[in-house]
Protein backbone atom coordinates (compact mmCIF):
# COMPACT_ATOMS: atom_id res chain seq x y z
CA UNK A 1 -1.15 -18.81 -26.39
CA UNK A 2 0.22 -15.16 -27.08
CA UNK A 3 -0.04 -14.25 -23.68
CA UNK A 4 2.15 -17.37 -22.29
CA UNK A 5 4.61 -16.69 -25.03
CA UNK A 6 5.04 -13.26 -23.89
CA UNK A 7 5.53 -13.76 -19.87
CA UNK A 8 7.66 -16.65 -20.28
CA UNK A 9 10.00 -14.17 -22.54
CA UNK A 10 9.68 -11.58 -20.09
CA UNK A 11 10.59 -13.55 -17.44
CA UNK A 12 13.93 -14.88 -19.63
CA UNK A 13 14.85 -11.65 -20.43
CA UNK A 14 14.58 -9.83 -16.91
CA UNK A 15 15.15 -12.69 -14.56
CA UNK A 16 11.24 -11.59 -13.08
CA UNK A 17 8.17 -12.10 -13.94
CA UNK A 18 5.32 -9.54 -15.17
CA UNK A 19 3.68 -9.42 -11.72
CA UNK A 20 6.66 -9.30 -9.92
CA UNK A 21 7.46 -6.02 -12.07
CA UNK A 22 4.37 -4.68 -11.46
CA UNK A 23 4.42 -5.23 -7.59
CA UNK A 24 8.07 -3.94 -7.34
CA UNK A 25 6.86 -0.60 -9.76
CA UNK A 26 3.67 -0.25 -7.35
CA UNK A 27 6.04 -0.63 -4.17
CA UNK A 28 8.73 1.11 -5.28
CA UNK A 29 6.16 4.51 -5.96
CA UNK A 30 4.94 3.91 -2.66
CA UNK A 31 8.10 3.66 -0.81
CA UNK A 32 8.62 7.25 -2.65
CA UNK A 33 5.30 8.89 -1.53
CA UNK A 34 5.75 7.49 1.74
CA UNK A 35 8.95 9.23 2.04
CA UNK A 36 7.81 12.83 0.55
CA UNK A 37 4.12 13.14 1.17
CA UNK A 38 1.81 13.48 3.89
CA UNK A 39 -0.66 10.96 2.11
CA UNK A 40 -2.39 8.52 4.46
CA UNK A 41 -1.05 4.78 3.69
CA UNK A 42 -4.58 4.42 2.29
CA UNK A 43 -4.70 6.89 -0.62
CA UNK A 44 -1.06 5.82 -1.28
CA UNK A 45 -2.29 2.28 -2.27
CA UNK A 46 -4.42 3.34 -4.15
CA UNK A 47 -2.61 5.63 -5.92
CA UNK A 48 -0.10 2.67 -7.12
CA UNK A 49 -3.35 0.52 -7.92
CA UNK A 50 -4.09 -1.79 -4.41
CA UNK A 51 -7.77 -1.27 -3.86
CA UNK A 52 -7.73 -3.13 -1.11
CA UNK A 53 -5.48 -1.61 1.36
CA UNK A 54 -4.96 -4.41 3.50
CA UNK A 55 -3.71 -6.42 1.19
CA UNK A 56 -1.29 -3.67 -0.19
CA UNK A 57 -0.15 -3.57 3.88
CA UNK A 58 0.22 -7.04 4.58
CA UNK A 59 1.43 -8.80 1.00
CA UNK A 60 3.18 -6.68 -1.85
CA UNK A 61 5.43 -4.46 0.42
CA UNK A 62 7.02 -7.13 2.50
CA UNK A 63 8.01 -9.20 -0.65
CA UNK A 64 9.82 -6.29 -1.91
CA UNK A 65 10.98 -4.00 0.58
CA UNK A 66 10.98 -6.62 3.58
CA UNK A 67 9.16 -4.40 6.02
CA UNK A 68 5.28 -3.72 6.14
CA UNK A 69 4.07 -0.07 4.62
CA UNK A 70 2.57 0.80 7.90
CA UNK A 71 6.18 -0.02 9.78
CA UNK A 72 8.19 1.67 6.83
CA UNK A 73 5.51 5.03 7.14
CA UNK A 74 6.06 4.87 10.89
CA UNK A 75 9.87 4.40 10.90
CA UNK A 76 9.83 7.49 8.14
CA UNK A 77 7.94 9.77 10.54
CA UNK A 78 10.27 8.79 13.62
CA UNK A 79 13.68 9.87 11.60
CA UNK A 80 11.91 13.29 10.13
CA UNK A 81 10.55 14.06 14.32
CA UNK A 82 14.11 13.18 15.25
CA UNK A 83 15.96 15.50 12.40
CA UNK A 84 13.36 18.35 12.82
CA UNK A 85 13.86 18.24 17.08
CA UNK A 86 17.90 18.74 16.33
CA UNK A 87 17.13 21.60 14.04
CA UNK A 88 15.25 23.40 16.94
């Protein structure tokens, strides 16, 4: 009963619901190591708690960022190759 009580005030307060927080926190530290870090697309779901990397590839990303990790890692590493070739 406590638990209901708490996500349905949660979700009337922010508009979202506890998961949805949680999956926006997990992608949002992802989309950030992604960015700055070397870190395989592996270690960096589990670093922001998916166990299961393929479901972290294929599911929470795309809800919130509307690309897949893999295409958002790749797209990264294309614009840093293309800034670092002008530099030289």
């Amino acid at each position: 009963m406590i638990h209901g009580h708490l996500c349905r005030c949660y979700k009337k307060e922010t508009g979202m619901t506890i998961t949805e927080y949680l999956a926006n926190l997990r992608c949002t530290e992802a989309s950030r190591l992604l960015k700055e870090s070397a870190y395989p697309i592996e270690e960096i779901a589990a670093y922001v708690g998916y166990l299961d990397n393929n479901y972290f590839v294929k599911v929470p990303f795309p809800l919130s960022f509307k690309t897949k990790s893999r295409q958002y890692a790749l797209s990264r590493l294309i614009q840093i190759d293309f800034i670092l070739s002008e530099e030289f």
